[in-house]
Protein backbone atom coordinates (compact mmCIF):
# COMPACT_ATOMS: atom_id res chain seq x y z
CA UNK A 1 28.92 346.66 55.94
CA UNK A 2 31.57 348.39 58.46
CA UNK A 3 30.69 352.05 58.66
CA UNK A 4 32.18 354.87 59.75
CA UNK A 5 33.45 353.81 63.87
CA UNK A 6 34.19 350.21 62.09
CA UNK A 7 36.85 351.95 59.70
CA UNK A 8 38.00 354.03 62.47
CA UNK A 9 39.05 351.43 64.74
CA UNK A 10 40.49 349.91 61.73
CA UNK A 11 42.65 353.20 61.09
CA UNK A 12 43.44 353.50 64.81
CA UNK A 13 44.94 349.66 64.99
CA UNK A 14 47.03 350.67 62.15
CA UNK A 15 48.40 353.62 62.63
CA UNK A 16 51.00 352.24 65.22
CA UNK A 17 51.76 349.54 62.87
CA UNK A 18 52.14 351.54 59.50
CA UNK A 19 52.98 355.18 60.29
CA UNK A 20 56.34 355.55 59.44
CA UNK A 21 57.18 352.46 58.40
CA UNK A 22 58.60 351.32 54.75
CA UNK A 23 56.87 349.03 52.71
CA UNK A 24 59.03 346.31 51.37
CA UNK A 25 56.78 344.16 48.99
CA UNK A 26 53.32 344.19 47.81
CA UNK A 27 51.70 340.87 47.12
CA UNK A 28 48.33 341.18 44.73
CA UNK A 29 46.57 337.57 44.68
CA UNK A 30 43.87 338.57 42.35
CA UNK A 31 43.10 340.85 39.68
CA UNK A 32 41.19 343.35 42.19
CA UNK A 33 38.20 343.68 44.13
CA UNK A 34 34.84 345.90 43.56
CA UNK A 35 37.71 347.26 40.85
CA UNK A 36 41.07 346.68 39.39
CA UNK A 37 43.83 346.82 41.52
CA UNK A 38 46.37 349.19 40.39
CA UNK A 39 48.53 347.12 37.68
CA UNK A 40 52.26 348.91 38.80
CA UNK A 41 51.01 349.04 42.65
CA UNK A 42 54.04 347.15 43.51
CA UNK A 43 56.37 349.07 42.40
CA UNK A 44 54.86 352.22 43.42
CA UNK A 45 54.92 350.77 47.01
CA UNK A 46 57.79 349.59 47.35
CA UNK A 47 60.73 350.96 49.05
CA UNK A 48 58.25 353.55 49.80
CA UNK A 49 57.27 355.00 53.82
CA UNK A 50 53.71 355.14 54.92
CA UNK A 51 53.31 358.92 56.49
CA UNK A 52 50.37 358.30 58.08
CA UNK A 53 47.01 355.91 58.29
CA UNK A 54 44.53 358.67 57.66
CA UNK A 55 40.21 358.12 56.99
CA UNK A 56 38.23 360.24 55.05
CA UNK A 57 34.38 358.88 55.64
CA UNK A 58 34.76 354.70 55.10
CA UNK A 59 37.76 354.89 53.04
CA UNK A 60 41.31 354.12 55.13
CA UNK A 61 43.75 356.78 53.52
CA UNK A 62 47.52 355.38 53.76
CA UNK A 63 49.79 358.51 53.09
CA UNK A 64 53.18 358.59 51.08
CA UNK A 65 55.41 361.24 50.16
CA UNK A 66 54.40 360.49 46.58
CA UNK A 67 49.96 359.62 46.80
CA UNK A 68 47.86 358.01 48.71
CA UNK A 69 46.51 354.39 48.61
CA UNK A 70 42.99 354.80 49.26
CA UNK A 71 41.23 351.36 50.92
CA UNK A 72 37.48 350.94 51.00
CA UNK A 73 36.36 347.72 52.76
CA UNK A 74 32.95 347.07 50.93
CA UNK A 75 30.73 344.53 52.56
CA UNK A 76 32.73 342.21 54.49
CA UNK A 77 36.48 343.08 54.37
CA UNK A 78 38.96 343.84 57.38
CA UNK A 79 42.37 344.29 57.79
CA UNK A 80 44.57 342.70 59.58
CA UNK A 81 48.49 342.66 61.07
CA UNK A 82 49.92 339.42 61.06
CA UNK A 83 53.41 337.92 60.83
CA UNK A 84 55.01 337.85 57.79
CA UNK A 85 54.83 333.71 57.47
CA UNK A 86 51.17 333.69 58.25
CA UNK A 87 49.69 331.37 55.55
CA UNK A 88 47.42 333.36 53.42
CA UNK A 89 43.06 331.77 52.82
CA UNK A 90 40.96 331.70 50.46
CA UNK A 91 39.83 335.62 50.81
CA UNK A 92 42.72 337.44 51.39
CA UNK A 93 43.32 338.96 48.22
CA UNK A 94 46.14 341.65 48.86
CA UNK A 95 49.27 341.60 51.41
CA UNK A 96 51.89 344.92 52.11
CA UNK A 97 54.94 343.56 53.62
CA UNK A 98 56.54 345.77 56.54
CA UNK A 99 59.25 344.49 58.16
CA UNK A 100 58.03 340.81 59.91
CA UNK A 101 54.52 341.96 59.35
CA UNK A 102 51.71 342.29 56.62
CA UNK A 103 48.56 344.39 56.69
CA UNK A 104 46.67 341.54 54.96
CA UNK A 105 42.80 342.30 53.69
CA UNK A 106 40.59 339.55 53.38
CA UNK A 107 37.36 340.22 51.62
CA UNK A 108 35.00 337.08 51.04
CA UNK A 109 32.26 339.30 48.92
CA UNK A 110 34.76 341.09 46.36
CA UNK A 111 32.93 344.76 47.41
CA UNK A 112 36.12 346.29 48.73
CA UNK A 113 38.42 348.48 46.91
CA UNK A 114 42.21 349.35 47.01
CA UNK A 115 42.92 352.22 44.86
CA UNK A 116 45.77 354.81 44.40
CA UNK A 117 45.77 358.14 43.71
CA UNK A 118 49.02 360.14 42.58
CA UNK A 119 50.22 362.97 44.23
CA UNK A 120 50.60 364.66 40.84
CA UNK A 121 46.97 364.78 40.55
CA UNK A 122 46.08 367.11 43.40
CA UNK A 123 45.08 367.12 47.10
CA UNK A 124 43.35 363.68 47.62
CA UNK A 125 40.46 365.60 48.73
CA UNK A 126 39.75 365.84 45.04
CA UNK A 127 39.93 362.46 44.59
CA UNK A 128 36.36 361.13 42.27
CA UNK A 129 35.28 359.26 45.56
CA UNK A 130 35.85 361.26 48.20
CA UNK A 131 35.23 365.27 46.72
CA UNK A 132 31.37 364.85 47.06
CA UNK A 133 31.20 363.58 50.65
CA UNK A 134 29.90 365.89 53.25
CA UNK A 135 31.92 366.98 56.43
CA UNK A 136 33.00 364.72 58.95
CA UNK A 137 30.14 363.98 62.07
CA UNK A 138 33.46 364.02 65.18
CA UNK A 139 34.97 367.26 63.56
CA UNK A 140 34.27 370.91 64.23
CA UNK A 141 32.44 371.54 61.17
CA UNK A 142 29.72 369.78 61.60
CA UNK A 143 26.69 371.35 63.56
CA UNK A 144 23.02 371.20 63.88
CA UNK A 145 23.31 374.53 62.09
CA UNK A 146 24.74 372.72 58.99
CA UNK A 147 21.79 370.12 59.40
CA UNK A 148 19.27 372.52 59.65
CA UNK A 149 20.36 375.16 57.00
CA UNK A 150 21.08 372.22 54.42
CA UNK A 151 17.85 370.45 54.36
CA UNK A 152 15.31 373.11 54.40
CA UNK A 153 15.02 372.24 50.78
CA UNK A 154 15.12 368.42 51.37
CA UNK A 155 11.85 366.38 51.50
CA UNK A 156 13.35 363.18 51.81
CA UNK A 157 13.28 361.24 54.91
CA UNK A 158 15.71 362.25 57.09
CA UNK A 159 16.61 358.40 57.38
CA UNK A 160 17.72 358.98 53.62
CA UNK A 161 19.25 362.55 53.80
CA UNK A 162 21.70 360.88 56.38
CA UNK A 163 22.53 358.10 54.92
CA UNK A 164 23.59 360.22 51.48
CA UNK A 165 26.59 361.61 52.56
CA UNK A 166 26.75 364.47 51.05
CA UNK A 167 25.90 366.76 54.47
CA UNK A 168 27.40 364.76 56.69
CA UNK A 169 29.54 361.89 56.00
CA UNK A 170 29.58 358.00 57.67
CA UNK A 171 26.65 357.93 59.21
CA UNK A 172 25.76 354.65 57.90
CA UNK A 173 22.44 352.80 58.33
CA UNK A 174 22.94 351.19 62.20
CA UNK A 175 24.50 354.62 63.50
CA UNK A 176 21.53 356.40 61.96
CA UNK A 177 18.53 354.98 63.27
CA UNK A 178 20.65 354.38 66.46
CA UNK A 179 21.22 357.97 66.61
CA UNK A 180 17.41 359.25 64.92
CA UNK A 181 16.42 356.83 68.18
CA UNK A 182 18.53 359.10 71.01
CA UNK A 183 17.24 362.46 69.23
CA UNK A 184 13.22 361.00 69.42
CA UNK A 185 12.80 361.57 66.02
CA UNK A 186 11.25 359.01 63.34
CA UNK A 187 13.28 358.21 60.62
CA UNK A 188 10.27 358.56 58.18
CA UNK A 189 9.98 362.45 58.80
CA UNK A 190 10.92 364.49 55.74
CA UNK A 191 14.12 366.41 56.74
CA UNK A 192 13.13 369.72 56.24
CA UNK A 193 10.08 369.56 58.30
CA UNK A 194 12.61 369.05 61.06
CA UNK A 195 13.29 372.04 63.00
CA UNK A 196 16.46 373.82 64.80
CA UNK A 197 16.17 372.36 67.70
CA UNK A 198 15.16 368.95 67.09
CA UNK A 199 18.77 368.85 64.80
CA UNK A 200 20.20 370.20 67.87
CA UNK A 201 19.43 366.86 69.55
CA UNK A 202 20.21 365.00 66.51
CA UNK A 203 23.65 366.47 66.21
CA UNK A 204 24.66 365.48 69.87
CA UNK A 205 23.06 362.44 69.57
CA UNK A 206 25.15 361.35 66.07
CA UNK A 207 28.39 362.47 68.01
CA UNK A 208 27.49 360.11 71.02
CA UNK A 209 26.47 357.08 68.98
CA UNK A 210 29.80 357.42 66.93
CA UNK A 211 31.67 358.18 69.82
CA UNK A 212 30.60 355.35 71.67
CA UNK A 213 30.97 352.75 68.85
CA UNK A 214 34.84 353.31 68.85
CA UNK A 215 35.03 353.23 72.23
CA UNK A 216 33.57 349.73 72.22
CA UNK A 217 35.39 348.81 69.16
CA UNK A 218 32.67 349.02 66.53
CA UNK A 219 29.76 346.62 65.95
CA UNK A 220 30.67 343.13 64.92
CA UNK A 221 28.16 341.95 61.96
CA UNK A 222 29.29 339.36 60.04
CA UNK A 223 32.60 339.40 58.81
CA UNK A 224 34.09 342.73 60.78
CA UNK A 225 36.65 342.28 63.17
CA UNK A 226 39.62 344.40 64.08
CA UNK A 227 43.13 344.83 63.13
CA UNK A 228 44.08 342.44 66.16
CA UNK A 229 41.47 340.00 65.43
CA UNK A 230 38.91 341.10 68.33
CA UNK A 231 35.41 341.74 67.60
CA UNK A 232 33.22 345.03 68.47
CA UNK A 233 30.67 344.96 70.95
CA UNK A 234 28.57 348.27 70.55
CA UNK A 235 25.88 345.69 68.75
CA UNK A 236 25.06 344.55 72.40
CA UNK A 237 23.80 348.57 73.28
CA UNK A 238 21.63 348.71 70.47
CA UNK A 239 18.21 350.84 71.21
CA UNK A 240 16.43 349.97 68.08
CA UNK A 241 18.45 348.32 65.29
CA UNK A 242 18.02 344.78 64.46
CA UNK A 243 15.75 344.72 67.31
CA UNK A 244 12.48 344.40 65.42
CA UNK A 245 9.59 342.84 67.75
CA UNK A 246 11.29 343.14 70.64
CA UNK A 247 10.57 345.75 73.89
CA UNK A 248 11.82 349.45 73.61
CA UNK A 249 14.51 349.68 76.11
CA UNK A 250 12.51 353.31 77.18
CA UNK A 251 8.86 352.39 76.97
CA UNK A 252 8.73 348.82 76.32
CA UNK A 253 6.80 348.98 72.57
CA UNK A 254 8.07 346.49 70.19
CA UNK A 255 10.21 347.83 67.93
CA UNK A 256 9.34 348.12 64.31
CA UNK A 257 11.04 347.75 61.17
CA UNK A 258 10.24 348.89 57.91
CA UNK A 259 12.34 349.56 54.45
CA UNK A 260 13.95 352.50 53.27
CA UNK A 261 15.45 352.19 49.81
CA UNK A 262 16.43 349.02 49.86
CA UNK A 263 17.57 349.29 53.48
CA UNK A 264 16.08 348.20 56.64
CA UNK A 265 15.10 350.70 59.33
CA UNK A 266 14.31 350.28 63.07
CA UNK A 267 12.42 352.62 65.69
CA UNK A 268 9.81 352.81 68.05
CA UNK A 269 6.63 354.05 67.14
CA UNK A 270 6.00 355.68 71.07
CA UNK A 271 9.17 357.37 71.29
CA UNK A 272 9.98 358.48 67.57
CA UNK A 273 7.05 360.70 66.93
């Protein structure tokens, strides 16, 4: 699934293409995706400019004067900028016609979602899917103070407490045990038996996995690519994940892999005490 840098270097291809640009057609090729696509979507789009390509955790955020489409890419979807004659496959299920171009997404599961919320509702912020996510891991706001006051009552595995979203958003399951890897700590340890200055390292070390990931474009698993077509290559710096049996790049122990619900987790027993 793309996580948080994925969807970021998908909102930073766009944002040349889109921002400020008017959308002449929208062409729906199926009912929807993980839900209904907007029935009038259309003719709320059309004629209409695009602001700016915003993200808000996974979701893509394209602005208008009037709402804001909201774009989550599920399991396997991408976006892409093509020329407006560019046959369309089997999976690409939606196309938004700007000028000689369409941002086109292709989605071969059905998980994704492309959703629109009025301006007359509110501040997308509000929005159902977005109001209970926690603050973003590259901003300001988030601090191994906010890790360490807001899981003193936790006793999940810190694994799980980042992966919930709701203390810090889009730190997805590679990026965390990636990141619970750099910081020493094992992702089985129950969050609030974590102290200050162990989150200290974790903090730095989520900002420098995420960091890094855009840099390099993302991770390419499966069915992500890029807005251009290219594929990530962060997958080929990875410490622990998907890396099960094979040597620690620190101490040389084979790296371990165990579940944690429903999702896999990697780390070395030597260096994740």
């Amino acid at each position: 699934m793309p996580e948080l840098p994925e969807v970021e270097v998908t909102r930073r291809g766009l944002a040349p293409h889109l921002s400020g640009r008017q959308v002449q057609d929208v062409i729906l090729r199926r009912a929807g995706l993980r839900w209904p696509f907007p029935a009038n979507l259309p003719a709320l789009l059309r004629g209409r400019t695009i602001l700016s390509a915003g993200r808000r955790g996974k979701y893509l955020l394209l602005n208008f004067v009037h709402g804001t489409l909201l774009i989550h890419l599920g399991m396997s979807g991408h976006l892409r900028v093509l020329p407006k004659e560019t046959p369309a496959g089997k999976h690409d299920h939606i196309d938004i016609v700007i000028g000689s171009q369409v941002l086109r997404m292709t989605d071969p599961r059905r998980f994704g979602a492309v959703l629109w919320h009025d301006g007359a509702d509110g501040d997308i912020a509000q929005h159902l899917l977005l109001r209970q996510l926690g603050v973003e891991p590259l901003e300001d706001q988030f601090s191994a103070e906010l890790l360490y006051r807001q899981t003193r009552q936790r006793s999940a595995a810190i694994k799980q407490v980042l992966l919930a979203g709701d203390i810090v958003v889009g730190v997805g399951n590679i990026y965390a045990s990636e990141s619970l890897f750099k910081a020493r700590i094992n992702p089985k340890t129950p969050a609030r038996r974590i102290g200050m200055a162990r989150y200290v390292l974790l903090a730095a070390a989520i900002r420098e996995t995420l960091t890094a990931a855009i840099e390099q474009g993302g991770s390419t698993l499966k069915d992500f690519i890029g807005v251009d077509g290219q594929s990530g290559y962060f997958q080929q710096n990875y410490f622990v994940y998907d890396r099960e049996g094979q040597a620690c790049r620190v101490c040389g122990q084979a790296i371990r892999q165990i579940r944690q619900g429903q999702r896999s987790s990697f780390y070395c027993v030597h260096c994740q005490k």
